[in-house]
C-alpha atoms as a PDB file:
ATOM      1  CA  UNK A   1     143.926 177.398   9.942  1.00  0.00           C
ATOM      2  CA  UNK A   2     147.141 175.070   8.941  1.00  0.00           C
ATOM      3  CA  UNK A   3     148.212 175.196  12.898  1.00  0.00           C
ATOM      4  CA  UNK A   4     144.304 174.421  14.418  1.00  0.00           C
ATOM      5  CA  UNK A   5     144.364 171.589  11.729  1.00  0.00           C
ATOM      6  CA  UNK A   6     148.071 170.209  13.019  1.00  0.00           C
ATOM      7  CA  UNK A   7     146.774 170.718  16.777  1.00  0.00           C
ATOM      8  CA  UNK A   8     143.710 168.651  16.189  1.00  0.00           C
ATOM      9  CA  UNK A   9     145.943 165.725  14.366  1.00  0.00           C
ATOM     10  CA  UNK A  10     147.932 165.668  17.421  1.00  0.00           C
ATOM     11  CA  UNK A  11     145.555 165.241  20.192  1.00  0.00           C
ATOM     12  CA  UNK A  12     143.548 162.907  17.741  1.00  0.00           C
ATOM     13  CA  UNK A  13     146.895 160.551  17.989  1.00  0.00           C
ATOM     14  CA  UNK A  14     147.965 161.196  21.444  1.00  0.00           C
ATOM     15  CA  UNK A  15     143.913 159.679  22.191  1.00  0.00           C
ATOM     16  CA  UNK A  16     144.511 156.046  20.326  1.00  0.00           C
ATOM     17  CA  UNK A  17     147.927 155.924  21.375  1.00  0.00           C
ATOM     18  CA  UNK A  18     147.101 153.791  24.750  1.00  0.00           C
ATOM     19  CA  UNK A  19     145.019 151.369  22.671  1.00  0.00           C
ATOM     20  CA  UNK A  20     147.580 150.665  20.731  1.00  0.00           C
ATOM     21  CA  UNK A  21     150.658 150.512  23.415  1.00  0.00           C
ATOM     22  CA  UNK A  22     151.425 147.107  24.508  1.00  0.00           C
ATOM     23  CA  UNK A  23     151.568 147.914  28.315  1.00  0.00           C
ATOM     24  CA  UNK A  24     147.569 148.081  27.813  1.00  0.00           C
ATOM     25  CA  UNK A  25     147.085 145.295  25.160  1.00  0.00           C
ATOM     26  CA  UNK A  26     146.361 142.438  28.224  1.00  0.00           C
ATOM     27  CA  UNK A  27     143.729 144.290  29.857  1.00  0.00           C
ATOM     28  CA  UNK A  28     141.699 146.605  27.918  1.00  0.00           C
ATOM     29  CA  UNK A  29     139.618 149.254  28.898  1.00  0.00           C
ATOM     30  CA  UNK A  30     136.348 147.767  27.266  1.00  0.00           C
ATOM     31  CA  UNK A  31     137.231 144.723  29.140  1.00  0.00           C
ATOM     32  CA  UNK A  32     135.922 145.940  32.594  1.00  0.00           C
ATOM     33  CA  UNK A  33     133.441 143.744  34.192  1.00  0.00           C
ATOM     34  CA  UNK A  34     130.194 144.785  36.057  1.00  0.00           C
ATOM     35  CA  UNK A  35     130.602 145.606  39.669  1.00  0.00           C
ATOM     36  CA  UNK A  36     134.290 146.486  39.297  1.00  0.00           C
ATOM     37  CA  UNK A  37     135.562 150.166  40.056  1.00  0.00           C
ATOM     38  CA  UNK A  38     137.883 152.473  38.232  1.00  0.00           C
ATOM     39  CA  UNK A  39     140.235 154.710  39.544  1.00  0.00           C
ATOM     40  CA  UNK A  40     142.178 157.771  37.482  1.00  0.00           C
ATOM     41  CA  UNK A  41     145.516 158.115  38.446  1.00  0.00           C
ATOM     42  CA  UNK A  42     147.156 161.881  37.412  1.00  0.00           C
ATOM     43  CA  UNK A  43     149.954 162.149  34.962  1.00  0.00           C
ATOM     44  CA  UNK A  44     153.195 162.570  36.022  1.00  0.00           C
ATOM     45  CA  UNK A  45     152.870 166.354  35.304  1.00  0.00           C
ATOM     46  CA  UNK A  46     149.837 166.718  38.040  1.00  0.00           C
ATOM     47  CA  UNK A  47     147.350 168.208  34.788  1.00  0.00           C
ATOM     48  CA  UNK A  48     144.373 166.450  32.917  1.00  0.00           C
ATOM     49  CA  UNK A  49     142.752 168.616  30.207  1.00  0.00           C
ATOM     50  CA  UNK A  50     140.199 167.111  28.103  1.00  0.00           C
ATOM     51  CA  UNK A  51     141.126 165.339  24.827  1.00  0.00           C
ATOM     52  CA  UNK A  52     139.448 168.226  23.062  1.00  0.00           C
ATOM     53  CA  UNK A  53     139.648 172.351  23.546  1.00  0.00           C
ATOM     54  CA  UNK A  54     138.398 175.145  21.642  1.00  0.00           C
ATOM     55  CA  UNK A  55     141.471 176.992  22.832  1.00  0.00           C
ATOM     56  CA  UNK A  56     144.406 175.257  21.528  1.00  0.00           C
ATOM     57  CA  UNK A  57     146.426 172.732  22.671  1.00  0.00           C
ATOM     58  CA  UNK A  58     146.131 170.456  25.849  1.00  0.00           C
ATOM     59  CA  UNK A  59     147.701 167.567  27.453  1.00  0.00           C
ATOM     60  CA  UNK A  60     145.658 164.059  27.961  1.00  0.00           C
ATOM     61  CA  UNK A  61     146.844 161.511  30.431  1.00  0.00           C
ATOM     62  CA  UNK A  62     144.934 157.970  29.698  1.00  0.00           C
ATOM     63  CA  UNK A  63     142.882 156.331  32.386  1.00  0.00           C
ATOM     64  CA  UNK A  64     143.936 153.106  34.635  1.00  0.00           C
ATOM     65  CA  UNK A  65     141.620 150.367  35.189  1.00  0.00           C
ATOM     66  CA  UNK A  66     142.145 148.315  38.558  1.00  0.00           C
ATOM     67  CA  UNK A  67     139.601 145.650  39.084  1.00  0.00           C
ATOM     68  CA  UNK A  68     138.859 145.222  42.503  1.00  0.00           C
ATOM     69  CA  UNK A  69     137.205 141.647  42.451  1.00  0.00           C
ATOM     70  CA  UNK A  70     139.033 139.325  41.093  1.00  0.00           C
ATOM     71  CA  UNK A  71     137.341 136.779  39.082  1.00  0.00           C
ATOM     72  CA  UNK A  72     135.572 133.410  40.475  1.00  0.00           C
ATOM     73  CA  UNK A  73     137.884 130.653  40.438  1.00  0.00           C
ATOM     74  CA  UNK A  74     137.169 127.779  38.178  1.00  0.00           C
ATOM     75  CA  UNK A  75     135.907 124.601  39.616  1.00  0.00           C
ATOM     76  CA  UNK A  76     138.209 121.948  41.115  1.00  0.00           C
ATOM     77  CA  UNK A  77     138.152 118.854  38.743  1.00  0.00           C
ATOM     78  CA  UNK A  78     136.567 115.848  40.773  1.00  0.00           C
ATOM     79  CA  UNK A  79     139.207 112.985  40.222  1.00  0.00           C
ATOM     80  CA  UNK A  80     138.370 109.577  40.560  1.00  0.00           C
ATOM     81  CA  UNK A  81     139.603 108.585  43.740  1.00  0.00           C
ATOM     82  CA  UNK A  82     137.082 111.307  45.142  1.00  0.00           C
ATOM     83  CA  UNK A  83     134.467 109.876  43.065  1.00  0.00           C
ATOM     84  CA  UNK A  84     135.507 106.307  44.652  1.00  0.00           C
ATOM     85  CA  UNK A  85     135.473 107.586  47.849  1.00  0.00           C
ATOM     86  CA  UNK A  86     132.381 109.033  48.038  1.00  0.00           C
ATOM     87  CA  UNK A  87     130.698 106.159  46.301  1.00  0.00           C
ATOM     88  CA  UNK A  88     132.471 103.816  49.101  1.00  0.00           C
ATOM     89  CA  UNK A  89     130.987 105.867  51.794  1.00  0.00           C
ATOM     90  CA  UNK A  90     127.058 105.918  50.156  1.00  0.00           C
ATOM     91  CA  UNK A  91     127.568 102.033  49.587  1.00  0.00           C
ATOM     92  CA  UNK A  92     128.586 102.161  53.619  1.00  0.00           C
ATOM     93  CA  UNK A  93     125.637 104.378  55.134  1.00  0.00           C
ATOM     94  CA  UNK A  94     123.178 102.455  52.986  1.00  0.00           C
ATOM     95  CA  UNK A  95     124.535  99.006  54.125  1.00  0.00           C
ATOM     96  CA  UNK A  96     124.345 100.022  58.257  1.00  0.00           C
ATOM     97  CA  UNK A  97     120.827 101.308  57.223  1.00  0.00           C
ATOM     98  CA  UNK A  98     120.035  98.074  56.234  1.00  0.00           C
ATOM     99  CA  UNK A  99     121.364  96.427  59.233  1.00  0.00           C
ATOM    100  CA  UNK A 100     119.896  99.064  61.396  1.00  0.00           C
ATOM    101  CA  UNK A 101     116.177  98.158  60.144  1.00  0.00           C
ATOM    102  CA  UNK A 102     117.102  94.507  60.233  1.00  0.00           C
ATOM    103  CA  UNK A 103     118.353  94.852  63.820  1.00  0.00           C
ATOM    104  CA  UNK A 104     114.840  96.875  64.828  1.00  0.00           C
ATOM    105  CA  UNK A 105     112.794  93.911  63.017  1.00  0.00           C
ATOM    106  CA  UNK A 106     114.993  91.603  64.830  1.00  0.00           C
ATOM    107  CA  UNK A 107     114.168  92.869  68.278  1.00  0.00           C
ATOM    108  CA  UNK A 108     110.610  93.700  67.560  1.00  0.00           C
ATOM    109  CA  UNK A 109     110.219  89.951  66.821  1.00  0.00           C
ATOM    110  CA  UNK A 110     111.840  89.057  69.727  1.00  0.00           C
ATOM    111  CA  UNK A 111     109.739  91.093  71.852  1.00  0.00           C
ATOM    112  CA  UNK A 112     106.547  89.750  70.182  1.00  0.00           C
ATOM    113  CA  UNK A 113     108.741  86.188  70.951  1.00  0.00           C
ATOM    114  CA  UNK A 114     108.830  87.024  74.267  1.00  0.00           C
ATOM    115  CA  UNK A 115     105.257  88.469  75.022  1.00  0.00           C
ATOM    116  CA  UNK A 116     103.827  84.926  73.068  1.00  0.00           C
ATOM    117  CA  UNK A 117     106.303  83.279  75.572  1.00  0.00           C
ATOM    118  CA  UNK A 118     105.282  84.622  78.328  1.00  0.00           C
ATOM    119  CA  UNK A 119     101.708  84.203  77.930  1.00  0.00           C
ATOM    120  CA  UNK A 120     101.543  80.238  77.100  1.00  0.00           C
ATOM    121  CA  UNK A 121     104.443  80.243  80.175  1.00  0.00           C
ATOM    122  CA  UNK A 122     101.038  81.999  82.144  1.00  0.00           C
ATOM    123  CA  UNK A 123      98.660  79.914  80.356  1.00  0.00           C
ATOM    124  CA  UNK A 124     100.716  76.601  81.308  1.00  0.00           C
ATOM    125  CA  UNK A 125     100.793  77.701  84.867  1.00  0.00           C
ATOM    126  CA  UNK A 126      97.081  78.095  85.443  1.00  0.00           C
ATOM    127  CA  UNK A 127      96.456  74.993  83.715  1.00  0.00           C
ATOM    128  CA  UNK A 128      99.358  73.418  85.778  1.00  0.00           C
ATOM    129  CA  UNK A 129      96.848  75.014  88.751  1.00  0.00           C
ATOM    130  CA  UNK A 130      93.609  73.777  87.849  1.00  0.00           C
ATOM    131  CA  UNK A 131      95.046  70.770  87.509  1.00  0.00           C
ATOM    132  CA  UNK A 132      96.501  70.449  91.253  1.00  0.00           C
ATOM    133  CA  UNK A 133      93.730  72.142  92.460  1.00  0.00           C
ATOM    134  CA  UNK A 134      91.014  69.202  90.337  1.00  0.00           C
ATOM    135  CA  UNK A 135      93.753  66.353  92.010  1.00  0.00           C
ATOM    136  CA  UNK A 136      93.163  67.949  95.784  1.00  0.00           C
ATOM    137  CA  UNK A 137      89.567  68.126  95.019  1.00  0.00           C
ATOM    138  CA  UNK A 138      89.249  64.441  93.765  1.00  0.00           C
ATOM    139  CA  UNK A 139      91.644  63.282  96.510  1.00  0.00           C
ATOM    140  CA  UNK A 140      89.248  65.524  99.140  1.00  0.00           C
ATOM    141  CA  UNK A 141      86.951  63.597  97.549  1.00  0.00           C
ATOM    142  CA  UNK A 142      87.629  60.337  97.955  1.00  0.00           C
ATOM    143  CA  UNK A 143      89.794  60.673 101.575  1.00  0.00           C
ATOM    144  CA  UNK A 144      87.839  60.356 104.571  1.00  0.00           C
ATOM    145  CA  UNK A 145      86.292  63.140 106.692  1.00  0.00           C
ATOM    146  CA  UNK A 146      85.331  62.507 110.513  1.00  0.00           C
ATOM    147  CA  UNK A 147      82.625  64.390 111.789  1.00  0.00           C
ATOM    148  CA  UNK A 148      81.982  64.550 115.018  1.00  0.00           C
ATOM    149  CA  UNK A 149      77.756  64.788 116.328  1.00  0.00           C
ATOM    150  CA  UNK A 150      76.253  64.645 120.107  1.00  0.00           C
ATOM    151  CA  UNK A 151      73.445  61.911 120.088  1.00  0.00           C
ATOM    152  CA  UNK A 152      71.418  60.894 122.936  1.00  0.00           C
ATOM    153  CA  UNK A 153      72.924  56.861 124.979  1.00  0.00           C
ATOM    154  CA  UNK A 154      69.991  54.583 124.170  1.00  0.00           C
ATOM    155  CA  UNK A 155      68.401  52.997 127.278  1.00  0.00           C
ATOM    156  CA  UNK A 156      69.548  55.750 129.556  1.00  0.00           C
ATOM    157  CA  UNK A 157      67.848  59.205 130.157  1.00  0.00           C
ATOM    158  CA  UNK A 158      69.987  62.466 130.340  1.00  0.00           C
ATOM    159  CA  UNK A 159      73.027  60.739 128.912  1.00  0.00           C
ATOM    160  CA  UNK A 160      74.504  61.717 125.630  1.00  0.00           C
ATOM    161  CA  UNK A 161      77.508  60.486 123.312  1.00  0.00           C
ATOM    162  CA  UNK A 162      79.903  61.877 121.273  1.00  0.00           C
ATOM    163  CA  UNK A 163      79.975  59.802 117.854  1.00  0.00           C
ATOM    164  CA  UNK A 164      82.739  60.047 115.606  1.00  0.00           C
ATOM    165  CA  UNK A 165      80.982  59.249 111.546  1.00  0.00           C
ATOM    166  CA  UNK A 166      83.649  58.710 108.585  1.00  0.00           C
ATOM    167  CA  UNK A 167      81.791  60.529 106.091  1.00  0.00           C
ATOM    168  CA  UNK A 168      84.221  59.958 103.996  1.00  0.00           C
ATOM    169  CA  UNK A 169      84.730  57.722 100.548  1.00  0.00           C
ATOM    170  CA  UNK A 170      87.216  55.342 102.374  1.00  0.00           C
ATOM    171  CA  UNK A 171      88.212  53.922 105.236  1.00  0.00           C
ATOM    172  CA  UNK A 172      89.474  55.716 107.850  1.00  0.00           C
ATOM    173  CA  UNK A 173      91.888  54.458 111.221  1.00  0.00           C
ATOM    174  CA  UNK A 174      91.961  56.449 114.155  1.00  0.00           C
ATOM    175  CA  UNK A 175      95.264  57.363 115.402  1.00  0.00           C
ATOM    176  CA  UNK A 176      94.747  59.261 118.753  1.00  0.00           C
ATOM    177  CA  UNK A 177      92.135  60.772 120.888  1.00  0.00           C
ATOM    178  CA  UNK A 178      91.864  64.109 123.055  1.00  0.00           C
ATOM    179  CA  UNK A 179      89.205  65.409 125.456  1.00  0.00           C
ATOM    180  CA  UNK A 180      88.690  68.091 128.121  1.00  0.00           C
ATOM    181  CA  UNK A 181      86.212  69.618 130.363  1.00  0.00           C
ATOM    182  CA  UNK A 182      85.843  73.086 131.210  1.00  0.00           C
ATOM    183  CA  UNK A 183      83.270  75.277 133.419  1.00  0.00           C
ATOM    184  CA  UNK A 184      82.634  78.926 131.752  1.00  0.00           C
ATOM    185  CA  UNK A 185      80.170  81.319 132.151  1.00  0.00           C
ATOM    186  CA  UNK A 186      79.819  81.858 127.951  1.00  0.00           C
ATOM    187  CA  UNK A 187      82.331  80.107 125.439  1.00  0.00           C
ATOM    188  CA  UNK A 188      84.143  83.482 124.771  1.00  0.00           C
ATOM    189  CA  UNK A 189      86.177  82.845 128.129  1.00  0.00           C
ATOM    190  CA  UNK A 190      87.833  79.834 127.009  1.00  0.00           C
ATOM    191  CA  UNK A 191      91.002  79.828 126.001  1.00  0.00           C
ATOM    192  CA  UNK A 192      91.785  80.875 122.216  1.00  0.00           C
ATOM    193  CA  UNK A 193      93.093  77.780 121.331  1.00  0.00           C
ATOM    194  CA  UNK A 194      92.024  74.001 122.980  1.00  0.00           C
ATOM    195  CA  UNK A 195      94.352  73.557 126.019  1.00  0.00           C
ATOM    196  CA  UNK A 196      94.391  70.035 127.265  1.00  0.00           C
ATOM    197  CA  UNK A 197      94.940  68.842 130.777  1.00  0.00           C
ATOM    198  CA  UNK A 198      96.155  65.107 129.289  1.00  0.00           C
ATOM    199  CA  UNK A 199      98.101  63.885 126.530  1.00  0.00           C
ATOM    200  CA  UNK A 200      96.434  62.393 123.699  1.00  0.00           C
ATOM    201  CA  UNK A 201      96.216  58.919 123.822  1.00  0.00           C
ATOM    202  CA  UNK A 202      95.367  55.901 121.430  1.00  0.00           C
ATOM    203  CA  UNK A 203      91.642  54.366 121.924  1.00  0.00           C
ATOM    204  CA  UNK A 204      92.246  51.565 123.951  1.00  0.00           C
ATOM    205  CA  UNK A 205      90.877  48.878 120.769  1.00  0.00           C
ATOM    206  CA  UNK A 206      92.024  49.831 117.357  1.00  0.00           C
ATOM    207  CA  UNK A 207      89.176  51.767 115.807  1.00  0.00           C
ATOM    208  CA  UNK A 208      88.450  51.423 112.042  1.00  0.00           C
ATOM    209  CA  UNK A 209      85.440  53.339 110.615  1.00  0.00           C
ATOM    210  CA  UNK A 210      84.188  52.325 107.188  1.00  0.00           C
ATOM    211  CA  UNK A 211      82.686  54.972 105.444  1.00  0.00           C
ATOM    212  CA  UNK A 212      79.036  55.780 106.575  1.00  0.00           C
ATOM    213  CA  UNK A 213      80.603  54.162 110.025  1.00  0.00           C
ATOM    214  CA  UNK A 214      80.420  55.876 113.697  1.00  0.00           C
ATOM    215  CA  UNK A 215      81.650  55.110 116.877  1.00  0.00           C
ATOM    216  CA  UNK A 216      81.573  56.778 120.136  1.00  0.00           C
ATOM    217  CA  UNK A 217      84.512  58.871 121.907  1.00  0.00           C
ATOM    218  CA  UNK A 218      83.146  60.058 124.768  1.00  0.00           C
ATOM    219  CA  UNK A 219      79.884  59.433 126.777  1.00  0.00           C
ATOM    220  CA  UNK A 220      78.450  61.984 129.521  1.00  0.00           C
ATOM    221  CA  UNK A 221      75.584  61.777 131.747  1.00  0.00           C
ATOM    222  CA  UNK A 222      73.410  64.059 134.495  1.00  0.00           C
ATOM    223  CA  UNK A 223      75.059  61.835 137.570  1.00  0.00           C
ATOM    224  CA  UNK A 224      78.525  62.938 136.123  1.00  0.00           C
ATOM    225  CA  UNK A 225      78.050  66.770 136.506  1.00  0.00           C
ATOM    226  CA  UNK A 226      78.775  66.988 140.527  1.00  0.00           C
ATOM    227  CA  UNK A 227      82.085  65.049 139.415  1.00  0.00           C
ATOM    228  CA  UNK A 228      82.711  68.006 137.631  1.00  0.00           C
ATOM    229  CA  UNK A 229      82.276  70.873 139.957  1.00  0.00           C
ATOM    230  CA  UNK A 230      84.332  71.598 142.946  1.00  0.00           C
ATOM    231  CA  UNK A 231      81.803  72.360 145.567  1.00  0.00           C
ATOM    232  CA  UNK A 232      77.837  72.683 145.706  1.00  0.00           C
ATOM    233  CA  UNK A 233      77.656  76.512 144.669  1.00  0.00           C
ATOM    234  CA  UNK A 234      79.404  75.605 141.659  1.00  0.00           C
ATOM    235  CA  UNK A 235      76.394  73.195 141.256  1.00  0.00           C
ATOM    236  CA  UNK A 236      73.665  75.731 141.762  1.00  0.00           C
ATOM    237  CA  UNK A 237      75.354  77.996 139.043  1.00  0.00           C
ATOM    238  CA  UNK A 238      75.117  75.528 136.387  1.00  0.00           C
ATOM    239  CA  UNK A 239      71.707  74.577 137.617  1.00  0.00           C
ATOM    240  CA  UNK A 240      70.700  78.286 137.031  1.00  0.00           C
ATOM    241  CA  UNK A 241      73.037  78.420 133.695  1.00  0.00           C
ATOM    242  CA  UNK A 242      74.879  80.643 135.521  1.00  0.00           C
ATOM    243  CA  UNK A 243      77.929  78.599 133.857  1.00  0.00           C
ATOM    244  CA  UNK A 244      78.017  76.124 131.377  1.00  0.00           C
ATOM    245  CA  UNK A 245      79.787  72.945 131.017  1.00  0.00           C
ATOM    246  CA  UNK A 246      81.953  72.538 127.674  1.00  0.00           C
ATOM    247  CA  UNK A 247      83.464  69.441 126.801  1.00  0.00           C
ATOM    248  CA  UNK A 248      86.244  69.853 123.800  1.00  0.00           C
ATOM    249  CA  UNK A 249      88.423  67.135 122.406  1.00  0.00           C
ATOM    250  CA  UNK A 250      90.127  66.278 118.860  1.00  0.00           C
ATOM    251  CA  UNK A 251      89.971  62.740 116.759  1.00  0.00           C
ATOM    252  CA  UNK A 252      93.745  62.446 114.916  1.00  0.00           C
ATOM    253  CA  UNK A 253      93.007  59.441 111.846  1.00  0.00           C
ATOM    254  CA  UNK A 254      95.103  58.468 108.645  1.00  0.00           C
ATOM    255  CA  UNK A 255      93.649  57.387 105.440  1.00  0.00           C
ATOM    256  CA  UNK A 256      93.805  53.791 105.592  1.00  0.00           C
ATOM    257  CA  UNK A 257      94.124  53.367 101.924  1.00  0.00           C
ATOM    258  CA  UNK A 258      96.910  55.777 101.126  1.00  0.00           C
ATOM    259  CA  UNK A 259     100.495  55.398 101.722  1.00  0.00           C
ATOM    260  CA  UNK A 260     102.684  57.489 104.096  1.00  0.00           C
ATOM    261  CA  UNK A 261     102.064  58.698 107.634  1.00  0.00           C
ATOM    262  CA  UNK A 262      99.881  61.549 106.874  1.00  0.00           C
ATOM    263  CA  UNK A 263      97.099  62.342 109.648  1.00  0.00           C
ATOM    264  CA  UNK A 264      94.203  64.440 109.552  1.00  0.00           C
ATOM    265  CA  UNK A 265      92.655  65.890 112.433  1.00  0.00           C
ATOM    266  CA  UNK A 266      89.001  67.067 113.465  1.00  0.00           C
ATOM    267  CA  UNK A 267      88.138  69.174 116.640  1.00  0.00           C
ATOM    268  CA  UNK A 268      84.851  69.355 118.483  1.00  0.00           C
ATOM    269  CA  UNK A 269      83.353  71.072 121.314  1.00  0.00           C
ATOM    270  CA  UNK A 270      79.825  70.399 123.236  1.00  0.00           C
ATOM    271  CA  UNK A 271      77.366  72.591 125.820  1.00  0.00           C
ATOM    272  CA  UNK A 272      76.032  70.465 128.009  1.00  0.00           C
ATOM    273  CA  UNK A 273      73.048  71.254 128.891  1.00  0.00           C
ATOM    274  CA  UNK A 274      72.262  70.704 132.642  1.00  0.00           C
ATOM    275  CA  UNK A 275      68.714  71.039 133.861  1.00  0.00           C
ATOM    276  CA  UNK A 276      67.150  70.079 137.497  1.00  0.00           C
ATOM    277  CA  UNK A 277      64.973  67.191 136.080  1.00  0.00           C
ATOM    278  CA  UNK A 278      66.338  67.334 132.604  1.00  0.00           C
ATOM    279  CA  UNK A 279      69.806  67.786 130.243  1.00  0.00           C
ATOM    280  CA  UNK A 280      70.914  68.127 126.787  1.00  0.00           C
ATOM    281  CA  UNK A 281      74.027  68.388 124.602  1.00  0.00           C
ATOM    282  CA  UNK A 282      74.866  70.329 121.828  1.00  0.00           C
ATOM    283  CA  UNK A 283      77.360  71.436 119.541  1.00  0.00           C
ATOM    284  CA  UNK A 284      79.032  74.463 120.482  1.00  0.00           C
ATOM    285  CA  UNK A 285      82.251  76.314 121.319  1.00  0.00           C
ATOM    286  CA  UNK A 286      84.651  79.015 118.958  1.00  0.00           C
ATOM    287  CA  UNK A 287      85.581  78.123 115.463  1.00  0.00           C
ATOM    288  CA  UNK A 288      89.236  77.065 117.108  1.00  0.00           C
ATOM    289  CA  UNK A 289      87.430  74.030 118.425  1.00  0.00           C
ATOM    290  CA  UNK A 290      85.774  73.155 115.357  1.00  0.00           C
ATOM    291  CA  UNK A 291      89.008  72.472 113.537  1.00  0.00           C
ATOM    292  CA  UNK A 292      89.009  70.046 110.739  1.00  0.00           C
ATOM    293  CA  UNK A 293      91.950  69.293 108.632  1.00  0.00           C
END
């Protein structure tokens, strides 16, 4: 009974003993954190026993803990030239955010600038074209305009004139004259454009027209017509309207009121008419012939 009771002390101390040693007294066993694992490590005699027997005496070797996992490391202390630096680089993106939006506004109101420009620029330019185009009108208006009619010669029978009438607003001078006969079965076979045998030539007085005024610039009668053709079959053609006479000239005038050399020009074309007892005239001929500047 004195032995079991001397057995028991010992195992009893030889269990507190590694609490107590100072190889263990930094790290604890009851120290072990969750999620670590423990390993046991075999005495240096190769046996473990349990710290209590029923059949005498055993040896105990204590357990070693080994954390795995070390501890998280504390936080690194933010100093004050970190804290200075990141407050200079907030104070920086905040600053080119503000010039950023200032920049946008700036060229959003330049656009809007520009658009507003642009549109009185178009608005000044159509006024700038009503107003040329109300100056041509009024100057239209009060130039004068030649217009050229076929009226019969009084006190002669089948004889006709061409009058020249400044329907104009002022007086008018006329510069040159142009006229030409041609024989053509229907006015689509004459030439595109007026094609004159002669020159033009001055009228042989100097011929003002007031407005309302008309003079004449060309006279043609029945006895004229065999002047005209070449032979007597040429005669009997026109007779039968076969062919047609045309007679085509131009009137050149100036504005005798305004300064400068500028000239204005009307064209004009007739059908005589040539009947065996009885003639006519007319105005006729393509659009070409019919000019008037």
């Amino acid at each position: 009974m004195k032995h079991q009771f001397t057995t028991a002390a010992a195992m009893l101390l030889v269990a507190f003993i590694p609490a107590v040693c100072p190889a263990q007294t930094s790290r604890p066993a009851t120290a072990t954190q969750a999620g670590s694992s423990t390993t046991s490590e075999p005495s240096a005699s190769g046996t473990s026993t349990s710290p209590s027997g029923t059949n005498g005496p055993s040896d105990y070797t204590p357990t070693h803990i080994t954390s795995v996992n070390p501890p998280p490391p504390a936080p690194a202390e933010w100093t004050l030239p970190e804290r200075l630096k990141w407050m200079s680089e907030l104070l920086l993106t905040v600053i080119a955010a503000v010039f950023a939006w200032m920049a946008v506004s700036a060229l959003n109101k330049i656009e809007r600038q520009t658009r507003y420009s642009e549109e009185t620029a178009q608005a000044a330019v159509e006024a700038a074209r009503a107003a040329l185009l109300f100056a041509e009108s009024q100057a239209k208006a009060e130039r004068p305009w030649i217009l050229i009619t076929a009226a019969p010669m009084p006190g002669t029978t089948n004889s006709f004139s061409v009058m020249a009438t400044n329907r104009g607003r002022s007086p008018a001078r006329v510069v040159t004259l142009a006229e030409c006969i041609a024989i053509a079965k229907e006015e689509s076979e004459l030439s595109a454009t007026p094609v004159f045998q002669a020159a033009p030539h001055a009228p042989v007085a100097p011929t003002l027209l007031l407005p309302g005024e008309s003079v004449s610039i060309k006279s043609f009668g029945r006895d004229e017509v065999k002047t005209v053709c070449e032979n007597d079959e040429e005669l009997r053609r026109i007779e039968e309207w076969e062919e047609k006479i045309y007679i085509y000239g131009n009137v050149v005038y100036a504005d005798l009121t305004a300064t400068g050399d500028k000239t204005f020009e009307t064209g004009w074309c007739c059908w005589y008419i040539h009947g065996r007892q009885k003639s006519g005239m007319i105005m006729a001929g393509p659009p070409e012939y019919n000019r008037h500047t």
